[in-house]
N, C-alpha and C. Protein backbone atom coordinates (compact mmCIF):
# COMPACT_ATOMS: atom_id res chain seq x y z
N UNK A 1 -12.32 -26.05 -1.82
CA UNK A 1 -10.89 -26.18 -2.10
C UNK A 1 -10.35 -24.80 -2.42
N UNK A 2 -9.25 -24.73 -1.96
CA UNK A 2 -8.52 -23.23 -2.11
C UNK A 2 -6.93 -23.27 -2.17
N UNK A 3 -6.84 -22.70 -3.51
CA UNK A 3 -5.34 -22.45 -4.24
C UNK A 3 -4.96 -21.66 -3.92
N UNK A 4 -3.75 -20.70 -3.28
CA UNK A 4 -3.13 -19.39 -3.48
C UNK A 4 -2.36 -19.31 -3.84
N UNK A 5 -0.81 -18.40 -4.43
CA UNK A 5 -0.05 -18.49 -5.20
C UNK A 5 0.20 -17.46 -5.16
N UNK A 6 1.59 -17.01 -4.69
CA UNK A 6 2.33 -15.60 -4.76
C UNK A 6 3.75 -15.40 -5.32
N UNK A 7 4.23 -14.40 -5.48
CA UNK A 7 5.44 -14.24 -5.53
C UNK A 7 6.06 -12.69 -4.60
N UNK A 8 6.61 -12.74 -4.07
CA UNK A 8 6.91 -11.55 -3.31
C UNK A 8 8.51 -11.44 -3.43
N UNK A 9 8.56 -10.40 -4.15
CA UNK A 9 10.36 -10.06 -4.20
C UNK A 9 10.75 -8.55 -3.91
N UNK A 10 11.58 -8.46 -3.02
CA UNK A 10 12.12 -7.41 -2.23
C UNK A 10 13.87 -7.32 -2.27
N UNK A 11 13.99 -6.11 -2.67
CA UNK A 11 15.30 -5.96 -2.68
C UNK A 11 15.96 -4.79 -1.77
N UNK A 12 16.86 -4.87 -1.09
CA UNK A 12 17.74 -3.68 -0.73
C UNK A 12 19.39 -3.42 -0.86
N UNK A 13 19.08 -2.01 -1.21
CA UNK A 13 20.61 -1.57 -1.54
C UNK A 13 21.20 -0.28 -0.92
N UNK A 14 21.98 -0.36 -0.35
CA UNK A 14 23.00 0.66 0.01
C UNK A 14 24.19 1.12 -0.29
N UNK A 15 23.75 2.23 -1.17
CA UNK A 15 24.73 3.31 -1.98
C UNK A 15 25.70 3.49 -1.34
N UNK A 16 25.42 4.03 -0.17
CA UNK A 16 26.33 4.13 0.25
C UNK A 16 25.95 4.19 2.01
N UNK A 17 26.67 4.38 3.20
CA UNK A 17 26.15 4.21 4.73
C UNK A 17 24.99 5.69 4.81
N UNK A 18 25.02 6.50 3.97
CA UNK A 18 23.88 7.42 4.17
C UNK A 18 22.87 7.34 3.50
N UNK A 19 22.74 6.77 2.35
CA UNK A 19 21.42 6.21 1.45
C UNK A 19 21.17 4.79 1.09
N UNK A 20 20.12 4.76 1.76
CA UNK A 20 19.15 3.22 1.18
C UNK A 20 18.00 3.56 0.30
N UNK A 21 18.39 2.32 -0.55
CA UNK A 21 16.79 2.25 -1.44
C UNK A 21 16.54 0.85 -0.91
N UNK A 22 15.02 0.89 -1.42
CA UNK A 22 14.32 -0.81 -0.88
C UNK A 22 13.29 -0.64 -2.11
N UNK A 23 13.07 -1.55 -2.52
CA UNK A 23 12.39 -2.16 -3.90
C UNK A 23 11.75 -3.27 -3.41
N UNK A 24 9.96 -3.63 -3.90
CA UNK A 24 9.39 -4.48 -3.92
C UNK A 24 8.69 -4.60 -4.91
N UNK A 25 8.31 -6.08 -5.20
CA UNK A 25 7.13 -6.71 -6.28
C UNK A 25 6.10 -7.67 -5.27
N UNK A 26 5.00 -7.52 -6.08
CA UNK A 26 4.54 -8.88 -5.33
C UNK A 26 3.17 -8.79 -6.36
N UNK A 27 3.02 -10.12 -6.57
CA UNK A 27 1.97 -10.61 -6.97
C UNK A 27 1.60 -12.10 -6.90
N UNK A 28 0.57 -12.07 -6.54
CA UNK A 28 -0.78 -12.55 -5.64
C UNK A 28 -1.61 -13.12 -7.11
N UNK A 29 -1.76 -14.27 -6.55
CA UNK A 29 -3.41 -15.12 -7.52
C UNK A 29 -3.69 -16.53 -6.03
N UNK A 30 -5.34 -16.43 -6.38
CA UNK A 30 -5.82 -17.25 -5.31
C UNK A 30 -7.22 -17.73 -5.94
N UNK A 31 -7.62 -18.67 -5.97
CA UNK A 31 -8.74 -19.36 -6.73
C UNK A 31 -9.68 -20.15 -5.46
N UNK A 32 -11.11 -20.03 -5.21
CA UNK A 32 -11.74 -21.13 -4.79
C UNK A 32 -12.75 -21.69 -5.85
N UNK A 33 -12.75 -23.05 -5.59
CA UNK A 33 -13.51 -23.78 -6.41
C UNK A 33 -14.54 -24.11 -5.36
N UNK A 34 -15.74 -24.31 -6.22
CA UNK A 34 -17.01 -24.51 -5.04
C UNK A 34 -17.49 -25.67 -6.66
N UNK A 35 -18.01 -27.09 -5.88
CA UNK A 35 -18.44 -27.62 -6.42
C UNK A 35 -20.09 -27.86 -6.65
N UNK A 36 -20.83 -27.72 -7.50
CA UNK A 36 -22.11 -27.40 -7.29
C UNK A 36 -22.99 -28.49 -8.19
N UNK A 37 -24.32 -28.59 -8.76
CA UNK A 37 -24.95 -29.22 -9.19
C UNK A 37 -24.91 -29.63 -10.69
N UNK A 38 -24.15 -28.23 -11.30
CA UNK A 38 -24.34 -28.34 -12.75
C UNK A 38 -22.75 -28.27 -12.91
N UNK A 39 -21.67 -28.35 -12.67
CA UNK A 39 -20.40 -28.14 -11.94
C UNK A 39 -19.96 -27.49 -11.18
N UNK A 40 -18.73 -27.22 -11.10
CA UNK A 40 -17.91 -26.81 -10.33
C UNK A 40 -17.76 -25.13 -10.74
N UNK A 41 -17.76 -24.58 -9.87
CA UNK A 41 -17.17 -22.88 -10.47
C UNK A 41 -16.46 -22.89 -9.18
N UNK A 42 -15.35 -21.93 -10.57
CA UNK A 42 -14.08 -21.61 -9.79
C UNK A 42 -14.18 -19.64 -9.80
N UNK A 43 -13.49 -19.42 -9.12
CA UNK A 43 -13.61 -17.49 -9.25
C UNK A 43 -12.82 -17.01 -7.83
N UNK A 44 -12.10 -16.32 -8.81
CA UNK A 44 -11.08 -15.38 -7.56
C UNK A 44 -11.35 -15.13 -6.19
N UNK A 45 -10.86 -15.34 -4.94
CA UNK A 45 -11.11 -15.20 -3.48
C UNK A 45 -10.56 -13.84 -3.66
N UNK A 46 -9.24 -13.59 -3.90
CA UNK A 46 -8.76 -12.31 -3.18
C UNK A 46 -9.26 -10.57 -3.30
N UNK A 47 -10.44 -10.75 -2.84
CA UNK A 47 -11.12 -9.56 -2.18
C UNK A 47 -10.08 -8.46 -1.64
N UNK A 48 -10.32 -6.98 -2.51
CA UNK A 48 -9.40 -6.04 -2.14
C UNK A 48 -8.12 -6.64 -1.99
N UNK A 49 -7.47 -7.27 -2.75
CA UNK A 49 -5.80 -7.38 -3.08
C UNK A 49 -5.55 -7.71 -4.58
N UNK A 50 -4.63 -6.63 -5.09
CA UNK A 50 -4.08 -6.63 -6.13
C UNK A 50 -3.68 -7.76 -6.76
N UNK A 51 -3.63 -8.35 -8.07
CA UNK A 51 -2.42 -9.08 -8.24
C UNK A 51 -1.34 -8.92 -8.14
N UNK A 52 -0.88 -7.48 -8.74
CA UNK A 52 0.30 -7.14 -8.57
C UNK A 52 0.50 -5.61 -7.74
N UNK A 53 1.42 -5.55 -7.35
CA UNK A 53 1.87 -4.27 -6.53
C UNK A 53 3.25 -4.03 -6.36
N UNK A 54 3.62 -2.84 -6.56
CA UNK A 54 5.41 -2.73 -6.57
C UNK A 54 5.57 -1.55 -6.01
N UNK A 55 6.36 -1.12 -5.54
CA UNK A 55 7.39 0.26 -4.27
C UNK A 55 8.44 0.08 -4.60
N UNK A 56 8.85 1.53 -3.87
CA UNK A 56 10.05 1.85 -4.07
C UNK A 56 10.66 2.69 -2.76
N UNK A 57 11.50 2.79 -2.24
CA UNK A 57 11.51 3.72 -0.90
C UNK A 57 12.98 4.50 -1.20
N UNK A 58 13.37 5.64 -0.54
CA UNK A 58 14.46 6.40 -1.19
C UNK A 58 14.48 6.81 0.27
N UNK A 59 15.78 6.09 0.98
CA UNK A 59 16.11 7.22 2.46
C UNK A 59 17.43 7.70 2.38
N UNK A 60 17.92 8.58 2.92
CA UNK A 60 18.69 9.67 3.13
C UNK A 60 19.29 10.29 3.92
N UNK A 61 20.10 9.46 5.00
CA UNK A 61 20.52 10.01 6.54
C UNK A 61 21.12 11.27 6.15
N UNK A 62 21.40 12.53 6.26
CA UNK A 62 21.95 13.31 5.73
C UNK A 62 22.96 14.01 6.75
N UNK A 63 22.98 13.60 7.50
CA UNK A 63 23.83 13.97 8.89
C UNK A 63 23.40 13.27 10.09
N UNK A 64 23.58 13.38 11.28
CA UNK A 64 23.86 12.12 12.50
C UNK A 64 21.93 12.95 12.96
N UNK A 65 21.60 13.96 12.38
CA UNK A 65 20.60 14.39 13.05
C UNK A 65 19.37 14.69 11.93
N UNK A 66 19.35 14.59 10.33
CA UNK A 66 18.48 14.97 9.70
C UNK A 66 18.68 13.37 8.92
N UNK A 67 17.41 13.23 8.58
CA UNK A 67 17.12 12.20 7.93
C UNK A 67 15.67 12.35 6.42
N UNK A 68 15.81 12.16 6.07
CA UNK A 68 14.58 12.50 4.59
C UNK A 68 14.65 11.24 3.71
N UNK A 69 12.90 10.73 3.74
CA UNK A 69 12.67 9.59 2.46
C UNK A 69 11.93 10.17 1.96
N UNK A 70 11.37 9.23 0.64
CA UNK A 70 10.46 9.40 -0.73
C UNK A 70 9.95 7.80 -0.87
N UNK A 71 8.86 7.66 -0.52
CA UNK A 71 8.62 6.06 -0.83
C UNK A 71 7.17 6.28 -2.28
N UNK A 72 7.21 5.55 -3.13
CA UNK A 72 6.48 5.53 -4.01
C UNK A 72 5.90 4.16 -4.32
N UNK A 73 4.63 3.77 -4.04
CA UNK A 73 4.08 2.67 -4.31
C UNK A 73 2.90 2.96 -5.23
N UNK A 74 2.76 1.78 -6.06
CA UNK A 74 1.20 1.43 -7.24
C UNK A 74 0.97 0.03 -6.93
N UNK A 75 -0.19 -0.08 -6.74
CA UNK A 75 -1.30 -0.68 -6.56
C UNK A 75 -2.21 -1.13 -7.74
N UNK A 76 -2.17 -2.69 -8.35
CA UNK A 76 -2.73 -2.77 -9.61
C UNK A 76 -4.45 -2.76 -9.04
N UNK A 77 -5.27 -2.81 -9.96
CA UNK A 77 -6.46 -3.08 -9.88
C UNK A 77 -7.04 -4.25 -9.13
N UNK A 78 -8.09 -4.10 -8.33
CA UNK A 78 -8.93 -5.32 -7.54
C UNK A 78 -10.04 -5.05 -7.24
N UNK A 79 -10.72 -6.71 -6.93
CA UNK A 79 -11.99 -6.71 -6.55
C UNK A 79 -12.41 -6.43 -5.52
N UNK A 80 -14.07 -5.84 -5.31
CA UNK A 80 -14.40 -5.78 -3.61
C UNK A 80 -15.73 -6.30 -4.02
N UNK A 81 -16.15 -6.57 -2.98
CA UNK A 81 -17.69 -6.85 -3.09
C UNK A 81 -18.63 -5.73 -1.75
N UNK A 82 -19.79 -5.50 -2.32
CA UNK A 82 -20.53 -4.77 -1.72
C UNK A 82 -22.07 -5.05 -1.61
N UNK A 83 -22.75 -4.90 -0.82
CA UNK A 83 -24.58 -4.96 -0.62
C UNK A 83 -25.61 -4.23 -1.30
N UNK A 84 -26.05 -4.66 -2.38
CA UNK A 84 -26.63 -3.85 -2.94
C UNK A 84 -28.00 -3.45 -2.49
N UNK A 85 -28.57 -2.50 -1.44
CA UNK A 85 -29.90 -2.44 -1.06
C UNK A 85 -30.90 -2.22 -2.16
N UNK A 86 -30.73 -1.90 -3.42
CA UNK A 86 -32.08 -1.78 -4.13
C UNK A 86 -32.16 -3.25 -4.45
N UNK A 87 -30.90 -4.18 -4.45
CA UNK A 87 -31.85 -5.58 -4.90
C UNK A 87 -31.66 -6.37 -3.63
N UNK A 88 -30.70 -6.10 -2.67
CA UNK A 88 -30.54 -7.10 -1.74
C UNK A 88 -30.03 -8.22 -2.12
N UNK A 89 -28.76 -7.81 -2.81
CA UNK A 89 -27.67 -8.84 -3.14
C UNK A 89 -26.18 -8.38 -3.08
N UNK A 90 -25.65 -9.46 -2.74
CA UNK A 90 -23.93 -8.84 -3.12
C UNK A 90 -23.22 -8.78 -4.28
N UNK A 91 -23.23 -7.33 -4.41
CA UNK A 91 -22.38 -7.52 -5.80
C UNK A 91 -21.14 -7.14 -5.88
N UNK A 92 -20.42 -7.31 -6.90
CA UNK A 92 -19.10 -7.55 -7.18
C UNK A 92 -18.56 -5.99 -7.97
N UNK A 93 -17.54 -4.93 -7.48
CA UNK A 93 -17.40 -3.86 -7.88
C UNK A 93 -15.50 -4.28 -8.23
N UNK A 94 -15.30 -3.70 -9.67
CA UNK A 94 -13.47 -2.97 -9.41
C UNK A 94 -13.29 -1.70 -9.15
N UNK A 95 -12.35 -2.23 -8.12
CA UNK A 95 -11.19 -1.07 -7.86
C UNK A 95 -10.42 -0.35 -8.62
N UNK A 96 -10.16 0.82 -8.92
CA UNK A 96 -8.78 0.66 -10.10
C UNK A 96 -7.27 1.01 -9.19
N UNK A 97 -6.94 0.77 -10.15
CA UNK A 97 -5.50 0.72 -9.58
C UNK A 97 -4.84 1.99 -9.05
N UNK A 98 -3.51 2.35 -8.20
CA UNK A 98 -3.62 4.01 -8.15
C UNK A 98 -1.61 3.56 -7.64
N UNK A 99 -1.34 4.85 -7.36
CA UNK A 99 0.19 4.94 -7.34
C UNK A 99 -0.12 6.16 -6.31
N UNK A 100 1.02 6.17 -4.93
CA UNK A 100 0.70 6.79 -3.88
C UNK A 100 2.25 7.41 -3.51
N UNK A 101 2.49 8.47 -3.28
CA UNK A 101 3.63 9.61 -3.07
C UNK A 101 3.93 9.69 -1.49
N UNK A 102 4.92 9.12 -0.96
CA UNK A 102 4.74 9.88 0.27
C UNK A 102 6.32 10.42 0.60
N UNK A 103 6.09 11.12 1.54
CA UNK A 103 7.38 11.76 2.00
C UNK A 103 7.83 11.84 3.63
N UNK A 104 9.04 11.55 4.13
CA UNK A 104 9.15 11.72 5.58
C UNK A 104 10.59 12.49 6.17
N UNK A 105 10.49 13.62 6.49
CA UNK A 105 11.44 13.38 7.17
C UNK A 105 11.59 14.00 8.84
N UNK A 106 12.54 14.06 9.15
CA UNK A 106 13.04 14.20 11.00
C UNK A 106 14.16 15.09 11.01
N UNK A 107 14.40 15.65 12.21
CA UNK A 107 15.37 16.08 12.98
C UNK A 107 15.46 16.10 14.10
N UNK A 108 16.56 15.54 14.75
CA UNK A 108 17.05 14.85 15.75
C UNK A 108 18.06 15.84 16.69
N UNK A 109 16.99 16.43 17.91
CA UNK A 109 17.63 17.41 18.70
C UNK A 109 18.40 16.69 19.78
N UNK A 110 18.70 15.60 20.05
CA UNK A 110 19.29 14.73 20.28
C UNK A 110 19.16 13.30 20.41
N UNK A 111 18.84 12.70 21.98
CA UNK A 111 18.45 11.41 22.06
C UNK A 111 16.98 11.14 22.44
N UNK A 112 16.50 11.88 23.37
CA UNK A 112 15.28 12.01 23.36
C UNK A 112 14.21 13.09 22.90
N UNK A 113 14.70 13.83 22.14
CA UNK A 113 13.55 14.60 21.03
C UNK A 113 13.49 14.45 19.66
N UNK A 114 12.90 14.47 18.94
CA UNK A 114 12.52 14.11 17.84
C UNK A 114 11.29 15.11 16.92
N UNK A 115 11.50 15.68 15.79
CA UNK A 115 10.59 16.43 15.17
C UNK A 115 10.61 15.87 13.89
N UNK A 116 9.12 15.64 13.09
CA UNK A 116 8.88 15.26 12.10
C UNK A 116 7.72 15.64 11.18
N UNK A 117 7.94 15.40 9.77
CA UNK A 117 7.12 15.94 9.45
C UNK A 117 6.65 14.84 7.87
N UNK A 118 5.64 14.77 7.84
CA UNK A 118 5.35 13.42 6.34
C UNK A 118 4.05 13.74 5.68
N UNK A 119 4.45 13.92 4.39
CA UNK A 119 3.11 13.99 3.18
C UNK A 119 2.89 12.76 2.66
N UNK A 120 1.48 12.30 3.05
CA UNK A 120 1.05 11.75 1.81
C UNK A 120 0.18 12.09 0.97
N UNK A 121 0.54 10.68 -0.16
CA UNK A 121 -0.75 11.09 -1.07
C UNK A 121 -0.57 12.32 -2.19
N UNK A 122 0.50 12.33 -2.01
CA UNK A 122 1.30 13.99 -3.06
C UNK A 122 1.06 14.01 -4.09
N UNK A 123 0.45 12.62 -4.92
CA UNK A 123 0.24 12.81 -6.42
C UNK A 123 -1.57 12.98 -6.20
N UNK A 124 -2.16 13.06 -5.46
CA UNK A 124 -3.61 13.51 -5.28
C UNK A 124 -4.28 12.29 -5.65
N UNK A 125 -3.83 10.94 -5.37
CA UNK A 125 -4.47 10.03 -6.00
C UNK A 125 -6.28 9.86 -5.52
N UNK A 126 -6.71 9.94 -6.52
CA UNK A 126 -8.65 9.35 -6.33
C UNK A 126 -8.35 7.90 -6.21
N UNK A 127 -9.10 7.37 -4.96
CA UNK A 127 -8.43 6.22 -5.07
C UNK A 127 -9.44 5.19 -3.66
N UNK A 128 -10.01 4.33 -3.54
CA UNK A 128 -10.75 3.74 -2.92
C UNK A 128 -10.05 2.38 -2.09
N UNK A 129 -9.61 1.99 -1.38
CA UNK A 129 -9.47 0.85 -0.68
C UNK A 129 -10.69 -0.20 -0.22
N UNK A 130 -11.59 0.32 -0.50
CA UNK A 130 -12.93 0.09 0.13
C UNK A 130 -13.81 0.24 -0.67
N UNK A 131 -14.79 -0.13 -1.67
CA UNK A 131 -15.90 -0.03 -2.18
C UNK A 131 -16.75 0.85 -2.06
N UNK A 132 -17.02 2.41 -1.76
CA UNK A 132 -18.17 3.37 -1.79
C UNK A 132 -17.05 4.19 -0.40
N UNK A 133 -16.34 3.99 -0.02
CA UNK A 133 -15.25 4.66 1.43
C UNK A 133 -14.23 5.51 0.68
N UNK A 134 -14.41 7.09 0.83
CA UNK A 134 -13.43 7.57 0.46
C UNK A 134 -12.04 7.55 0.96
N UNK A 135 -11.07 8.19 0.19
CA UNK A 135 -9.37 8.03 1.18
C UNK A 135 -9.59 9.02 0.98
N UNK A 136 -8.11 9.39 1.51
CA UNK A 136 -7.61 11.05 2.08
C UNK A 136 -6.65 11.15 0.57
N UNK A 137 -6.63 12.69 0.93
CA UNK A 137 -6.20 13.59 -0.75
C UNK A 137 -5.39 13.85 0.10
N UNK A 138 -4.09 14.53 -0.92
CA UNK A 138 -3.02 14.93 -0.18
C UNK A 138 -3.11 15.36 1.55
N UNK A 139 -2.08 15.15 2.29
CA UNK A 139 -2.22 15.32 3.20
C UNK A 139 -1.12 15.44 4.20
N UNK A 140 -0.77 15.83 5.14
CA UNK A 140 0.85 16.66 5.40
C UNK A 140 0.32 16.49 7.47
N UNK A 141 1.34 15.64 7.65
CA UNK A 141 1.13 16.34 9.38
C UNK A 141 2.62 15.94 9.89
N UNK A 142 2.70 16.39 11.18
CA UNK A 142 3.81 16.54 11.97
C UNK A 142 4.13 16.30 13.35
N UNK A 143 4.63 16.49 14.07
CA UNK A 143 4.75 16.35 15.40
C UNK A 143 6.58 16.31 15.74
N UNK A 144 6.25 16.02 17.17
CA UNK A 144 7.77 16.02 17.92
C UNK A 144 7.33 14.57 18.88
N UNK A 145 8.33 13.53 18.45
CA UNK A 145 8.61 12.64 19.34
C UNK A 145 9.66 12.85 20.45
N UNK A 146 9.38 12.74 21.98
CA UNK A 146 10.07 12.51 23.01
C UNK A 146 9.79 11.48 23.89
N UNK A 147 10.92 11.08 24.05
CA UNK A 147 11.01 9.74 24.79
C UNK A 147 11.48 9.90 26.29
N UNK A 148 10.76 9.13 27.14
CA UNK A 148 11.33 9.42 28.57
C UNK A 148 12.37 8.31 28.57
């Protein structure tokens, strides 16, 4: 048997026709019960997902051709599970929680070119999605989109 149970709330606002913000919450609970000999045990399913998690995004058209955001998201704490080869069992590891910086912006040489450039990761977060898998530390790349 399996319960899940969320709440997901998202908001957007516009300051004005050149700036949007967008705001989210969400939190997540999910239970399986496994019925067994001596009872029933119940214990969290949701593997690598937070209960809770919230963002924030900050964009900025700043003319018909430059555009610049700031999106800021945290990530509460969660479970993963992993293989333990010295005993040859799965065990159960936390995640901790982390808060992630990113940045984007463009300029628009007209309709079909496009140059951009986006950091993430700006607050240097140590930070695992994955059980023993590192992520990337700050990190910055770019390019030029053209469209035929």
């Amino acid at each position: 048997e399996q319960n899940d149970h969320g709440i997901e709330l998202e908001s957007s606002l516009s300051l004005a026709s050149k700036v949007k913000v967008r705001a989210f919450y969400t939190w997540v609970t999910g239970k399986v019960k496994t019925p067994g000999l001596s009872g029933d045990t119940t214990y969290n399913n949701l593997i690598r997902r937070p209960a809770h998690s919230a963002g924030m995004n900050l964009g900025y058209q700043v003319n018909d051709r430059l555009f610049a955001s700031a999106t800021l998201n945290a990530y509460g704490k969660r479970d993963d599970l992993y293989f333990d080869m010295n005993t040859f069992t799965t065990q159960r590891a936390t995640l901790k929680a982390y808060v992630l910086l990113d940045i984007y912006g463009e300029y628009r040489f007209g309709k079909h070119l496009t140059m951009f450039i986006q950091g993430r990761n700006l607050l240097n977060a140590d930070y695992e999605e994955v059980y023993g898998y590192n992520t990337f530390g700050i990190n910055v790349n770019g390019g030029i989109n053209l469209k035929l």
